[in-house]
Protein backbone atom coordinates (compact mmCIF):
# COMPACT_ATOMS: atom_id res chain seq x y z
CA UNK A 1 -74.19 -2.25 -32.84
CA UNK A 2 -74.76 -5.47 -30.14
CA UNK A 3 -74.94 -7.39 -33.37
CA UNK A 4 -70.47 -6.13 -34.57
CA UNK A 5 -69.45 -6.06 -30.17
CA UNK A 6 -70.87 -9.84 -30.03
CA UNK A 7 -69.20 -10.26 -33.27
CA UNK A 8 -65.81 -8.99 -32.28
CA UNK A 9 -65.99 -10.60 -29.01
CA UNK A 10 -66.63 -13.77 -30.83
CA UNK A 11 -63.57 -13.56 -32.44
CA UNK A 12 -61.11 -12.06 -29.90
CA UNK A 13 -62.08 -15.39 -27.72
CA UNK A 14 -61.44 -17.73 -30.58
CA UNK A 15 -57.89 -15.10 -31.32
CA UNK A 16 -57.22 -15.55 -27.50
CA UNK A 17 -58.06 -19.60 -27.37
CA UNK A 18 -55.61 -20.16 -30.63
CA UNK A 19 -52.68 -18.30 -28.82
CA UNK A 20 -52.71 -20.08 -25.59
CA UNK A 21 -53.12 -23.61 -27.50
CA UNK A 22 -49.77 -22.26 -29.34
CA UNK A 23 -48.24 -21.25 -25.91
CA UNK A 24 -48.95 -24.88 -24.10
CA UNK A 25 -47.55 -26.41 -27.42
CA UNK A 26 -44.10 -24.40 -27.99
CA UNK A 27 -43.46 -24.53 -23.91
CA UNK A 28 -43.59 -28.73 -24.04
CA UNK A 29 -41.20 -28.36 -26.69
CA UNK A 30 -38.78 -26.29 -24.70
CA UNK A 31 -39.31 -28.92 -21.94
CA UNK A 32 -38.62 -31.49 -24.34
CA UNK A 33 -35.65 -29.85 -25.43
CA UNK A 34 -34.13 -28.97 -21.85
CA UNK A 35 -34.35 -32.70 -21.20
CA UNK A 36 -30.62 -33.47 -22.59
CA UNK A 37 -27.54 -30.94 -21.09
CA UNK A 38 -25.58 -28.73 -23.24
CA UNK A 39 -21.89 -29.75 -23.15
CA UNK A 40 -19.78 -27.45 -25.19
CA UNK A 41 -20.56 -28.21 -28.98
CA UNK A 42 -22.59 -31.35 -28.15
CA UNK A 43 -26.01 -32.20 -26.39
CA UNK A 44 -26.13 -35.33 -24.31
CA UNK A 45 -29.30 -37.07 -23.32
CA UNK A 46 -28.77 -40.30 -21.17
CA UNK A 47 -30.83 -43.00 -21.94
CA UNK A 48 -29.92 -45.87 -19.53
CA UNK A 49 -27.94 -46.26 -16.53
CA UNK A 50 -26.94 -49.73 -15.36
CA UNK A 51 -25.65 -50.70 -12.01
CA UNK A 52 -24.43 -53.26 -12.49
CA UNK A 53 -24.01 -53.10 -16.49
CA UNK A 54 -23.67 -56.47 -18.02
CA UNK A 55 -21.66 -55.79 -21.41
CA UNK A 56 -19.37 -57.84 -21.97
CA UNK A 57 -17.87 -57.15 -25.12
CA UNK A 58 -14.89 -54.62 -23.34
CA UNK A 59 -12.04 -56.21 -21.40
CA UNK A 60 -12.37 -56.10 -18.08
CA UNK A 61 -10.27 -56.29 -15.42
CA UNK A 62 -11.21 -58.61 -12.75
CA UNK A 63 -11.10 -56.74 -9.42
CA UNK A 64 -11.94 -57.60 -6.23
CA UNK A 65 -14.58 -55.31 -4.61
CA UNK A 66 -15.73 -53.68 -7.83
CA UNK A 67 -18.85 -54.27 -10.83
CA UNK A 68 -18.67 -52.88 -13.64
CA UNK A 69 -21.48 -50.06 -14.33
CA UNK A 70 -22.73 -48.65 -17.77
CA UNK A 71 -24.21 -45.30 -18.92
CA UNK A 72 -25.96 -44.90 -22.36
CA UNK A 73 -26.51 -41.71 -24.19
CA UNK A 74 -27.51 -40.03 -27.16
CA UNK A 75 -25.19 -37.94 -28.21
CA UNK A 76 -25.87 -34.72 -30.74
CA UNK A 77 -22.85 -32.99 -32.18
CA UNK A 78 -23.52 -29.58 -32.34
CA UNK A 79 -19.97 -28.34 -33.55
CA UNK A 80 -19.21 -27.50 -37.22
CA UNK A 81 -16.58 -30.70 -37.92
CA UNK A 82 -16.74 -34.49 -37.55
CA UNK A 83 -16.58 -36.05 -33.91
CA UNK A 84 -14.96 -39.92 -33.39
CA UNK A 85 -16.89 -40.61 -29.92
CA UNK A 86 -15.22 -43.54 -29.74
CA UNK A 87 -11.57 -42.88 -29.78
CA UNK A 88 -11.10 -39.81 -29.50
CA UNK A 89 -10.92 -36.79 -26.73
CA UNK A 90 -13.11 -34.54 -28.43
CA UNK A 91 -15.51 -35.49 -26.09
CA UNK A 92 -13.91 -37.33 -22.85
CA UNK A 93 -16.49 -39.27 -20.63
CA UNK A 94 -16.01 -40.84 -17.19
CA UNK A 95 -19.11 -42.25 -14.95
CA UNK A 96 -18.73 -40.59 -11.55
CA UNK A 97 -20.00 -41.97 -8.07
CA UNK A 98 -20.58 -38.72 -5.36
CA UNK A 99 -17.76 -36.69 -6.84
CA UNK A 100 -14.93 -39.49 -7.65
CA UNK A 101 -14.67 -41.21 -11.32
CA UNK A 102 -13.11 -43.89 -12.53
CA UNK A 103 -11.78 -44.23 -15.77
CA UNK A 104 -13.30 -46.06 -19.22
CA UNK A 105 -12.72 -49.41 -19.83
CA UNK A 106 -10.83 -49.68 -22.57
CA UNK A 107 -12.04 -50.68 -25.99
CA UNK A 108 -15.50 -48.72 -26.23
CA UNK A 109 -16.00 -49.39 -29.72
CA UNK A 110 -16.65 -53.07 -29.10
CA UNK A 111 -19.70 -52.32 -27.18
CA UNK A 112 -23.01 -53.01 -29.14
CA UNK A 113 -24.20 -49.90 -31.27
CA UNK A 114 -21.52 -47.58 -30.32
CA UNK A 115 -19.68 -45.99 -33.28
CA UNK A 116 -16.28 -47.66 -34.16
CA UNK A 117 -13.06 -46.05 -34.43
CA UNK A 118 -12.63 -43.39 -37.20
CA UNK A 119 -16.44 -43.42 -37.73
CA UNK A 120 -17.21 -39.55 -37.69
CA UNK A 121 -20.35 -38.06 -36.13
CA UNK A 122 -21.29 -35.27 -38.36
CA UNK A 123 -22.39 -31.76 -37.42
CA UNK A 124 -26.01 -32.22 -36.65
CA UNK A 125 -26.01 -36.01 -36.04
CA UNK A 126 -27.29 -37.99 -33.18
CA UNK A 127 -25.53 -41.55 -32.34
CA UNK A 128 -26.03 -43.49 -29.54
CA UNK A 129 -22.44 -43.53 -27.35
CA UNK A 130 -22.26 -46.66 -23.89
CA UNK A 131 -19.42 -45.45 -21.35
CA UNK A 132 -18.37 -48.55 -19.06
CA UNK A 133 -16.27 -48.55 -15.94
CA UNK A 134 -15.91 -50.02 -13.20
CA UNK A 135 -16.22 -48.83 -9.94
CA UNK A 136 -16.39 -50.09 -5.84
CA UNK A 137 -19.42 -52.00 -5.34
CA UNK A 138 -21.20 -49.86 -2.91
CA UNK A 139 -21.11 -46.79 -5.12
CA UNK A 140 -24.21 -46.04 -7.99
CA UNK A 141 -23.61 -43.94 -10.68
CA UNK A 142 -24.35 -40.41 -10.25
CA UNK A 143 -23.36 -38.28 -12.76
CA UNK A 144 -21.11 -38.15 -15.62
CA UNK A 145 -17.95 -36.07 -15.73
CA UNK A 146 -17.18 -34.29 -19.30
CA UNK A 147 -14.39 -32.44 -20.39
CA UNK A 148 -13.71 -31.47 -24.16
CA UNK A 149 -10.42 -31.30 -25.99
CA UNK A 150 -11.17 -27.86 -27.56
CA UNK A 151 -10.79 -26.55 -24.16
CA UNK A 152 -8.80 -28.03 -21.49
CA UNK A 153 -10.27 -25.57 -18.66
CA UNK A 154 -13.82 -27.08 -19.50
CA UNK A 155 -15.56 -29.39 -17.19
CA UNK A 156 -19.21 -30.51 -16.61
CA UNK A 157 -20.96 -32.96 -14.59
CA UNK A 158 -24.01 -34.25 -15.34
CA UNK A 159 -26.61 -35.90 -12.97
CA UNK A 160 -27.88 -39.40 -14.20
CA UNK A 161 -30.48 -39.20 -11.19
């Protein structure tokens, strides 16, 4: 009788061990996973913020009192149809400094790795997508504001910091 309790204790400890190894593993996941923000039909996960950004393949207007800033991300497209990140509104983009934006440059397919125009982002598909702007130069970069063109009353800001 000691001889089947020892037994079964034996292996309720190695039962009990192989569930909490699977717990630990499928709640790093979940961190993993919460790492990027849900944005209507697409996840974005920013990669790179610079202040100031030095592309240089946009035009730029030359202001006085401003730098130009950049925000990379990698953006899944969770939606059932074909997204031009480029240019397009399907997904609209602006880097935001404490609540005010300023718009795109224009041109954003000329930066470096960002998809051209008319080049589709597939349901499922991850690309890389650089927003530049400019903005005063005592602001940073705080967040990004998002709003989609499947629904007009949708907006989202996202913290870069």
């Amino acid at each position: 009788m000691k001889k089947t309790i020892s037994a079964l204790a034996a292996v309720s400890a190695m039962f009990l061990a192989s569930c909490s190894g699977t717990e630990t593993d499928s709640s790093q996941s979940q961190e993993t996973a919460q790492a990027g923000y849900e944005v209507g039909d697409f996840l974005l996960n920013v990669v790179d913020v610079a202040d100031p950004s030095s592309v240089t393949e946009v035009e730029m207007p030359d202001y006085e009192g401003r730098k130009q800033v950049s925000v990379t991300a990698d953006v899944t497209n969770n939606s059932e149809e074909g997204v031009d990140l480029a240019c397009s509104t399907d997904l609209e983009v602006q880097i935001a400094s404490n609540g005010s934006a300023w718009g795109n440059v224009g041109y954003l397919e000329r930066v470096p790795d960002n998809p051209q125009c008319g080049d589709l982002i597939a349901p499922g598909e991850t690309k890389q997508m650089t927003w530049v702007s400019l903005m005063p130069e005592e602001a940073q970069p705080t967040d990004l504001f998002v709003q989609l063109a499947s629904d007009p009353n949708f907006f989202e800001e996202v913290p870069l910091r």
